[in-house]
Protein backbone atom coordinates (compact mmCIF):
# COMPACT_ATOMS: atom_id res chain seq x y z
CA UNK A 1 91.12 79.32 94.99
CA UNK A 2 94.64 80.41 96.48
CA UNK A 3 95.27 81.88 99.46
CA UNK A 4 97.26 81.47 102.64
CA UNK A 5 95.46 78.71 103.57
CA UNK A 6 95.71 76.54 100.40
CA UNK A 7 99.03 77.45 100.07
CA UNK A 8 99.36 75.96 104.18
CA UNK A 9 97.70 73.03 103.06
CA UNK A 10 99.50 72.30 99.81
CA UNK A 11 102.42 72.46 101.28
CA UNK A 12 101.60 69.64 104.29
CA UNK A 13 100.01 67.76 101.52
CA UNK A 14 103.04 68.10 99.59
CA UNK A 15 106.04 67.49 102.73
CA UNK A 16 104.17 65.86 105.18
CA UNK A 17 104.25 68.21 108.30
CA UNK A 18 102.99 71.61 108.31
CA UNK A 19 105.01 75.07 107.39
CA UNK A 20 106.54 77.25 109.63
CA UNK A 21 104.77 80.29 108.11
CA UNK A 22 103.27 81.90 104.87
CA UNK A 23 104.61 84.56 103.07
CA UNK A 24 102.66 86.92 100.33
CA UNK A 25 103.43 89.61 97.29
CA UNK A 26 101.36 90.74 95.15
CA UNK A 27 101.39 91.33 91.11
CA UNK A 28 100.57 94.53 89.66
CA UNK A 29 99.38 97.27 87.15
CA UNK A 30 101.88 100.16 85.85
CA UNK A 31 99.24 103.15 85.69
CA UNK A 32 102.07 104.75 84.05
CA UNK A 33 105.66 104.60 83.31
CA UNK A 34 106.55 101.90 80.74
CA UNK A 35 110.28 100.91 79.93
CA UNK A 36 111.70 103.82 82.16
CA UNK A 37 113.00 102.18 84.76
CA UNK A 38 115.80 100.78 83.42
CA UNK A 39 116.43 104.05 82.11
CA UNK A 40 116.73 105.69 85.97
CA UNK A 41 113.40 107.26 84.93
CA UNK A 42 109.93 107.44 86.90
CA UNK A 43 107.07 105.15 87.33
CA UNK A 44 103.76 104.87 89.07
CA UNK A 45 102.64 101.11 89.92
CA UNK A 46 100.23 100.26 92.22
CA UNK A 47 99.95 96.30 93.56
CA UNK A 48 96.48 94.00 92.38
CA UNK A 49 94.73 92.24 94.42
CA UNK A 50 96.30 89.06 92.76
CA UNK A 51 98.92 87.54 94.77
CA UNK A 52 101.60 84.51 95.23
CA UNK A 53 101.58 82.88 98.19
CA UNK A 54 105.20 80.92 99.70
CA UNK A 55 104.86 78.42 102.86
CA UNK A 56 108.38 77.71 104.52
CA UNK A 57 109.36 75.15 106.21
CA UNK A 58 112.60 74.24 108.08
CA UNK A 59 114.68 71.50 107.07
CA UNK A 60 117.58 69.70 109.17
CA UNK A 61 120.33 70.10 106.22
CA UNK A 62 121.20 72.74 103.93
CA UNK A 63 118.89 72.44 101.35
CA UNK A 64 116.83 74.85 99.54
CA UNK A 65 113.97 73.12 98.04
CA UNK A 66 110.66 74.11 95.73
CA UNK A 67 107.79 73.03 94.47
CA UNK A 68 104.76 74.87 92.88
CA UNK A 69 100.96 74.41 91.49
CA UNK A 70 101.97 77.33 89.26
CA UNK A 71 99.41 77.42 85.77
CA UNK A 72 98.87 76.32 83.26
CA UNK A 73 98.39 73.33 85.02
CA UNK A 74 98.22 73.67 88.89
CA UNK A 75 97.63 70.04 89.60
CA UNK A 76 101.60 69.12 88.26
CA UNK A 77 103.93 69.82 91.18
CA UNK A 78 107.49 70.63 89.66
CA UNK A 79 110.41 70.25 92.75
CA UNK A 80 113.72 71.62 92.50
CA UNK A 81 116.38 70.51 94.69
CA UNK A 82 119.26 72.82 94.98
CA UNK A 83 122.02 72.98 98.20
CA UNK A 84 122.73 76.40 99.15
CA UNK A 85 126.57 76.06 98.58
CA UNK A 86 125.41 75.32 94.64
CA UNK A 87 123.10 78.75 93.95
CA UNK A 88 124.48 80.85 91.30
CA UNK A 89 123.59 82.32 87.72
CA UNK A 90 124.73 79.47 85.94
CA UNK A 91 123.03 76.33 88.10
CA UNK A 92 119.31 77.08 87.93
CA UNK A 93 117.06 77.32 85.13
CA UNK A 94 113.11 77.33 83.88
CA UNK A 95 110.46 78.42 86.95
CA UNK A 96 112.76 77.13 89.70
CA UNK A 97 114.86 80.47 88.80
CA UNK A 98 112.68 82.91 90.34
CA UNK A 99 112.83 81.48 93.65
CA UNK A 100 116.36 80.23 93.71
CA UNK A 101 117.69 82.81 92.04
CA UNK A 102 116.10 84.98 95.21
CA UNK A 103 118.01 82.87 97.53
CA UNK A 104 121.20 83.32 95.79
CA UNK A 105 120.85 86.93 95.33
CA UNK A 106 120.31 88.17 99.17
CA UNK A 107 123.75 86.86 99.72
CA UNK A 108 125.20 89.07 97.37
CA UNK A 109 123.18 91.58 98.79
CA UNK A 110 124.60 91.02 102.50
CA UNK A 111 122.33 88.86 103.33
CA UNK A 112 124.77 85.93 105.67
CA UNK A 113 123.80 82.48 104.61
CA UNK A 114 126.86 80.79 105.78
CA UNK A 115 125.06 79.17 108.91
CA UNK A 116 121.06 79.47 107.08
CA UNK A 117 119.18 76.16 107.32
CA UNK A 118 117.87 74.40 104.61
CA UNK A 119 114.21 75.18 103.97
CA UNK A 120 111.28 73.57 101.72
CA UNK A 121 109.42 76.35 99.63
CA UNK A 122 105.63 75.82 98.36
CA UNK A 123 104.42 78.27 95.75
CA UNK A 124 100.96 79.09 94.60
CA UNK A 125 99.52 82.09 92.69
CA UNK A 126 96.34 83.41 91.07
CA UNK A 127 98.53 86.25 89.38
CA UNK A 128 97.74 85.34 85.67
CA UNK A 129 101.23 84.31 83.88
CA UNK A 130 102.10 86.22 81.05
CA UNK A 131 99.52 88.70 81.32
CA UNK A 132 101.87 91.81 82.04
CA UNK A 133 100.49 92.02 85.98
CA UNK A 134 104.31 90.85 86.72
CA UNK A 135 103.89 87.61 88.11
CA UNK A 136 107.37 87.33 88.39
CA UNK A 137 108.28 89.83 90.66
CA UNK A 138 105.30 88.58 93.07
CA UNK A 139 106.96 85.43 93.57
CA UNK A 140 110.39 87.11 93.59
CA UNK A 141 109.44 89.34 96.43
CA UNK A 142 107.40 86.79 98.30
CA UNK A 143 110.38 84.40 98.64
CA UNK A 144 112.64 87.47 99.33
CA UNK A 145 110.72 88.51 102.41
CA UNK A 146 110.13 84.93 103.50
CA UNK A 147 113.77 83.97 103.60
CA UNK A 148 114.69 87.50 105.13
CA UNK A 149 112.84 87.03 107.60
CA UNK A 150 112.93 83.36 108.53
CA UNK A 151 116.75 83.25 108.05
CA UNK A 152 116.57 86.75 110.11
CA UNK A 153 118.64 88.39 107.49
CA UNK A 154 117.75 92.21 108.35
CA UNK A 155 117.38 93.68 104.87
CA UNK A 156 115.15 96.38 104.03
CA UNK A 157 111.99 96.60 101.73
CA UNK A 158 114.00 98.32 99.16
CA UNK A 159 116.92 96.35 99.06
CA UNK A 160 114.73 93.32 98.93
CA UNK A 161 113.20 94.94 95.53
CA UNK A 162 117.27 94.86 94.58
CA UNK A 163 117.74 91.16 95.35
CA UNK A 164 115.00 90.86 93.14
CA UNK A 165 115.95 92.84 90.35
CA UNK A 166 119.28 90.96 90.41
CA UNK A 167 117.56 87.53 90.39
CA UNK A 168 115.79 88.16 87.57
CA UNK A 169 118.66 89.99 85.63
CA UNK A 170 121.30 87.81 86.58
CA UNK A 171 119.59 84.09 87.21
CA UNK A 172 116.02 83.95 85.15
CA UNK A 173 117.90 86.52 82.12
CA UNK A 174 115.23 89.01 81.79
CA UNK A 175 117.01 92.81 81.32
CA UNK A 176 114.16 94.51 83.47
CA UNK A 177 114.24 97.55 86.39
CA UNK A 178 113.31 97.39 89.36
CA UNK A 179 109.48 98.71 89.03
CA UNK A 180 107.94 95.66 89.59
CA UNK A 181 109.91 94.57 92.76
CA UNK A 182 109.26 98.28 94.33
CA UNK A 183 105.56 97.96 93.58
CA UNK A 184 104.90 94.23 95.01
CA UNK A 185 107.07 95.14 98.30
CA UNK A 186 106.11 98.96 98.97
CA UNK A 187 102.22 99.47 97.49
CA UNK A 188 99.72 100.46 99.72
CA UNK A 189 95.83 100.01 99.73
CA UNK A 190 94.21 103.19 97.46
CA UNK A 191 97.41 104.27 96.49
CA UNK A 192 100.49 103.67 93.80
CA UNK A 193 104.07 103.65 94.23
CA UNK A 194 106.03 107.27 92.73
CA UNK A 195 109.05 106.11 92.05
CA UNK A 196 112.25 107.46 90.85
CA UNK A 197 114.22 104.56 89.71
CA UNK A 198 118.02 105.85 89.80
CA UNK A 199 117.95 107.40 93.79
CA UNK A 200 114.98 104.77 94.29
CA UNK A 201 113.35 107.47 96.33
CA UNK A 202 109.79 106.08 96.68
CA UNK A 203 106.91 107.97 97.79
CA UNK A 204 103.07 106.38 98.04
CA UNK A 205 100.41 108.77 96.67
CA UNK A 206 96.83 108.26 97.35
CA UNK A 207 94.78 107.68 94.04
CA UNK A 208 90.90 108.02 95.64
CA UNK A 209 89.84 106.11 93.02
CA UNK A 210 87.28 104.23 95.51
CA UNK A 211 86.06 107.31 96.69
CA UNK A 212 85.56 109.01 93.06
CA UNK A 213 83.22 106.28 91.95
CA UNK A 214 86.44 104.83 89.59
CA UNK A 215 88.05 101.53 88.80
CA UNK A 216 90.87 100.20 86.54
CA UNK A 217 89.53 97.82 84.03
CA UNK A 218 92.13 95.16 83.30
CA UNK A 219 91.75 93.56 79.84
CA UNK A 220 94.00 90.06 79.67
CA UNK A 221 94.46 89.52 75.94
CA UNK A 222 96.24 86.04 76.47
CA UNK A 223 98.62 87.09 74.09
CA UNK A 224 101.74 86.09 76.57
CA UNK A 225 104.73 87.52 75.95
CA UNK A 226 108.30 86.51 77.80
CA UNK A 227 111.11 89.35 78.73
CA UNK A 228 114.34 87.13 78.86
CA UNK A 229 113.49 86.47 75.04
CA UNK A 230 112.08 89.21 72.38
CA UNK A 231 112.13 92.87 72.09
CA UNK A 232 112.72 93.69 75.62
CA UNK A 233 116.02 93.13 75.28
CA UNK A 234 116.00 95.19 71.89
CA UNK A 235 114.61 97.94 73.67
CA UNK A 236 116.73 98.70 76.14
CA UNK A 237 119.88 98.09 73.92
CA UNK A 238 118.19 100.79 71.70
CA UNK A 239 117.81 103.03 74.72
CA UNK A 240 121.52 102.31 76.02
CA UNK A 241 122.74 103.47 72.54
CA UNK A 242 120.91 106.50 72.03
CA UNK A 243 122.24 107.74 75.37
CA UNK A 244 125.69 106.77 74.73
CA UNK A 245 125.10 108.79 71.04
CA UNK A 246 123.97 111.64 72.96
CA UNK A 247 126.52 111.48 75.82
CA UNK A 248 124.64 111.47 78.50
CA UNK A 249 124.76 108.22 81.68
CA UNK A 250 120.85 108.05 81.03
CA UNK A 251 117.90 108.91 79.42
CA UNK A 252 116.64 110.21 82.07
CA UNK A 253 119.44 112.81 81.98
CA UNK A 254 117.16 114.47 78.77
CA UNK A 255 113.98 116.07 78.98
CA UNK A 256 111.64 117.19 76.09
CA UNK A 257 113.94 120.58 74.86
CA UNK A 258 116.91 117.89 74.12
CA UNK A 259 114.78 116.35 71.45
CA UNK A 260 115.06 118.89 68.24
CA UNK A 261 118.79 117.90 68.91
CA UNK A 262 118.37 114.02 69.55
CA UNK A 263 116.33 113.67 66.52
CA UNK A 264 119.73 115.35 64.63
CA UNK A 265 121.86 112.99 66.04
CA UNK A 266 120.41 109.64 65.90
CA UNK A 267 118.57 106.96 63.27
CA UNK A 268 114.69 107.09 62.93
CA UNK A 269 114.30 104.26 65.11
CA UNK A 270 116.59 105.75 67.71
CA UNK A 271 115.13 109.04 68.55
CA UNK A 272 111.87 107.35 68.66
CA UNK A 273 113.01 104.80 70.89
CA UNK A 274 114.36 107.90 73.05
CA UNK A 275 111.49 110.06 72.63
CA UNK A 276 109.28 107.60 73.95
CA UNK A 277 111.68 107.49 77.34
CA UNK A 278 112.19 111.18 77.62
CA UNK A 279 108.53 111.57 77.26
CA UNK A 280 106.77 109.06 79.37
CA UNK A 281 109.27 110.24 82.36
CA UNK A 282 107.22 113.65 81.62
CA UNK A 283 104.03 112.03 81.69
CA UNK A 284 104.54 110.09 84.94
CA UNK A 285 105.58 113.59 86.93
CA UNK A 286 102.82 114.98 84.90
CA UNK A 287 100.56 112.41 86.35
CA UNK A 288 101.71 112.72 89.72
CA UNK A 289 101.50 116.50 89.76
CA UNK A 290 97.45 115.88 88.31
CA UNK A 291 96.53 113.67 90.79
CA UNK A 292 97.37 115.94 93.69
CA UNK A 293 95.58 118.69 91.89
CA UNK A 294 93.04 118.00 90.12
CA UNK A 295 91.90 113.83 90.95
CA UNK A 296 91.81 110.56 89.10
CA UNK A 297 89.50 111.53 86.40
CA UNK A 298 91.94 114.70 85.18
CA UNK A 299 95.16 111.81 84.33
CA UNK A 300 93.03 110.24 81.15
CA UNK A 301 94.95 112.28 78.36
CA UNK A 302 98.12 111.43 80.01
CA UNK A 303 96.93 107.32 80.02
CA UNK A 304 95.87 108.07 75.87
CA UNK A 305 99.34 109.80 75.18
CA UNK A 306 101.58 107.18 76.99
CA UNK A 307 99.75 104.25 74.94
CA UNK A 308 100.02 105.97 71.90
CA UNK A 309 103.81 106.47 72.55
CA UNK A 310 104.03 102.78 72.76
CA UNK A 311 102.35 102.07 69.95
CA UNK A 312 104.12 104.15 67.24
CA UNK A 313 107.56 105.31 68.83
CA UNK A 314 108.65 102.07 71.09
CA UNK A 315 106.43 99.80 69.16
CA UNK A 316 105.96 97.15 72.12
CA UNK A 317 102.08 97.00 71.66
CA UNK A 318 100.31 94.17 69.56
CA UNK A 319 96.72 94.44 67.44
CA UNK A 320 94.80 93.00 70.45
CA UNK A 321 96.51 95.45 72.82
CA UNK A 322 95.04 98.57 70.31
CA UNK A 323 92.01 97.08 69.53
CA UNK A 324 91.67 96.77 73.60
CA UNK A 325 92.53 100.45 74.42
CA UNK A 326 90.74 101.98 71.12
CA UNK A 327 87.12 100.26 72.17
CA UNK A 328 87.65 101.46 75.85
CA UNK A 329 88.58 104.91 74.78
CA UNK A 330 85.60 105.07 72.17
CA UNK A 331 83.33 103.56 75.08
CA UNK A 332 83.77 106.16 77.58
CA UNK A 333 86.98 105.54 79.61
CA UNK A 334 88.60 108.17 81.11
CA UNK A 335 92.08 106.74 79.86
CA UNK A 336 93.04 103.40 78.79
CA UNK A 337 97.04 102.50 77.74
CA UNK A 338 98.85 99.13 77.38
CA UNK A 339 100.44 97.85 81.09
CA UNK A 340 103.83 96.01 81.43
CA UNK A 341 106.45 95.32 79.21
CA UNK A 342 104.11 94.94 75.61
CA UNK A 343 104.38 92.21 72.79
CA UNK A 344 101.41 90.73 74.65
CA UNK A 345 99.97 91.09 78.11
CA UNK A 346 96.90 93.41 79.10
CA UNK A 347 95.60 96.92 79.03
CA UNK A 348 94.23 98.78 81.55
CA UNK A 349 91.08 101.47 81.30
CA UNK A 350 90.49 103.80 83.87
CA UNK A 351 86.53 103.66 83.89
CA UNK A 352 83.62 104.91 86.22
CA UNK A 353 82.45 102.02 87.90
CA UNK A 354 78.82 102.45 86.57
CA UNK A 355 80.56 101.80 82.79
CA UNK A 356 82.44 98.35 83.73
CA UNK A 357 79.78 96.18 82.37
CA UNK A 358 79.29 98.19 78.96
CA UNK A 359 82.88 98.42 78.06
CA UNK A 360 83.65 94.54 79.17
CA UNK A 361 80.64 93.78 76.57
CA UNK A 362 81.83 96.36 73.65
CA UNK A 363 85.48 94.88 74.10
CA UNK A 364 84.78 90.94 74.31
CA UNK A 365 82.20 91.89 71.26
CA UNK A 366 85.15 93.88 68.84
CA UNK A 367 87.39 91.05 69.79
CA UNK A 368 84.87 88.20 68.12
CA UNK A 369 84.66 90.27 65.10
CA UNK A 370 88.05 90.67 64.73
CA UNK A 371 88.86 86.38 65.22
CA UNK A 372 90.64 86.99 68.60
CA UNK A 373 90.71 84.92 71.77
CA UNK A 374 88.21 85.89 74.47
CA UNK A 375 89.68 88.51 76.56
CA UNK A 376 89.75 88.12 80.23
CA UNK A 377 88.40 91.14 82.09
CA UNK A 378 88.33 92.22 85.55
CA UNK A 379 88.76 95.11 87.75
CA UNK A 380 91.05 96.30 90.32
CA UNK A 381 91.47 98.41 92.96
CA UNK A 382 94.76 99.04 94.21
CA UNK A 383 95.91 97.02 96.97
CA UNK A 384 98.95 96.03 99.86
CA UNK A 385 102.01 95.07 99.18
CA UNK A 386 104.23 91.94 100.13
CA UNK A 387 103.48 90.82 103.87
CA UNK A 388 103.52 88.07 106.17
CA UNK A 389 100.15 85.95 105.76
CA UNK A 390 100.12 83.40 108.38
């Protein structure tokens, strides 16, 4: 089990005197929104109950040191040393990225570390790795509020989403947005994150999915995937040319009437890497807009269309992935879509809670037939964000 506590006690196992304090983010599901971000789209995450957990603790030099428990194998303890003077793109690489790269980043994002002291870093997590539920940006944005507020920087919830962004872009290598930053350092309990990535405008909308008798089923296929390697990078290259063929900053600068004229304009694979952009941003103010109308279980043609638009116009989604959504669908979810960044990861099902145990059986039995791994399948309600543990 991890929690604040372990994570207190790993680390004075680890150092030999206890932490200052403990620090937590959490991971978390896109209900909707997939690859606009870095397209100054919209999405709509909400934070998981799954969470990293960072103990600090000061040191008398200028040090910034890690160590983790991180899976596969959380009894190996990996350490890092790194002086502050040293942290930049080009000095850091595997896991230890994340968390230096964080402590680089806040001083190019004002943050003064001239006179910071040195400070040991433990990590644990029991956000799964590779599963799409961003367990990146949950140790990203635990480290960022720890060191902000232990080296009494001053920064802001959204610029820390920004240092984190710019770790991971600039240090780790992955081309993402900044959804998954926003979501672990703004989400509230009941409740996802509206967010419109180019004025980063963020507004928290209640779901009521407790009080409608609903749940989001999250289906772990344990086919990992990796963003600073693959079709990520593909993707948004594809995006960045179709709006330079089109003339416009962003995709988000088209909306579905500029289509008949993209589809003119560009290659097959173009326009239906655009139309997937220009249409998902619909679908996540469509969402929105149902929501405060209507409730949770009116959004489960919008969850349907945006997977299908994954599937067969970005083409991020894998068999497992399909076979996942199709079985929920055909099993009585209100919705079900691929989460995260595809070419692995999980799906999510919006389900009445009185159907969890049929669809976890009909989905862990199509995946036998079919020779796949056992899915891992839980449920989620959405939770806090980022805070201060201990």
């Amino acid at each position: 089990m991890n929690d604040a506590a372990t994570a207190r006690q790993r680390f004075a196992e680890y150092y030999g005197h206890a932490p200052v304090g403990v620090w937590s983010a959490p991971g978390r599901v896109n209900l909707i929104g997939e690859h606009t971000d870095y397209n100054d789209g919209f999405v709509f995450p909400f934070a998981i109950a799954e969470r990293t957990w960072v103990a600090l603790g000061d040191r008398d030099d200028r040090v910034v040191r890690v160590a983790t428990s991180f899976t596969p194998d959380p009894v190996e303890v990996h350490l890092e040393e790194l002086a502050v003077e040293r942290l930049a793109p080009d000095s850091v690489s595997g896991w230890s990225a994340y968390p230096l790269g964080v402590a680089w980043a806040l001083g190019r994002f004002g943050g003064e570390l001239a006179h910071a002291r040195g400070v040991d870093l433990f990590i644990t997590s029991d956000v799964p790795v590779g599963a799409g539920l961003s367990s990146s940006a949950a140790l990203e944005s635990a480290v960022a509020l720890a060191l902000d507020e232990h080296w009494g920087l001053g920064l802001d919830r959204p610029t820390l989403a920004k240092v984190g962004r710019l770790a991971e872009n600039e240090v780790v290598g992955a081309p993402t947005g900044i959804l998954d930053q926003s979501a672990s350092l703004l989400s509230e309990p009941d409740a996802a994150v509206f967010l419109d990535c180019r004025s980063l405008d963020a507004e928290v909308i209640p779901l009521h999915l407790a009080d409608e008798r609903f749940t989001i089923l999250v289906i772990d296929t344990k086919v990992e995937h990796a963003h600073a390697t693959g079709g990520y990078a593909a993707r948004r290259a594809s995006c960045e040319a179709g709006a330079r063929a089109l003339g416009v900053p962003s995709l988000r600068d088209l909306d579905v009437d500029d289509l008949a004229h993209a589809e003119q304009v560009l290659d097959d694979e173009t326009f239906r890497r655009v139309r997937h952009i220009v249409t998902e941003n619909r679908r996540v103010l469509d969402t929105v807009r149902t929501l405060r109308e209507r409730g949770p279980g009116a959004i489960g043609s919008l969850l349907d269309a945006s997977h299908a638009s994954m599937r067969d116009d970005f083409e991020i989604t894998v068999p497992e992935i399909d076979l996942a959504v199709s079985v929920a669908q055909s099993h009585g979810a209100v919705g079900a879509r691929m989460t995260g960044g595809g070419f692995g990861g999980s799906a999510i099902a919006l389900v009445a809670v009185d159907l969890v145990p049929a669809i976890s059986t009909a989905v862990r039995e199509a995946f036998a037939e079919h020779g796949y791994g056992e899915p891992v399948i839980f449920t989620e309600q959405p939770g806090a964000g980022a805070r201060r543990d201990a």
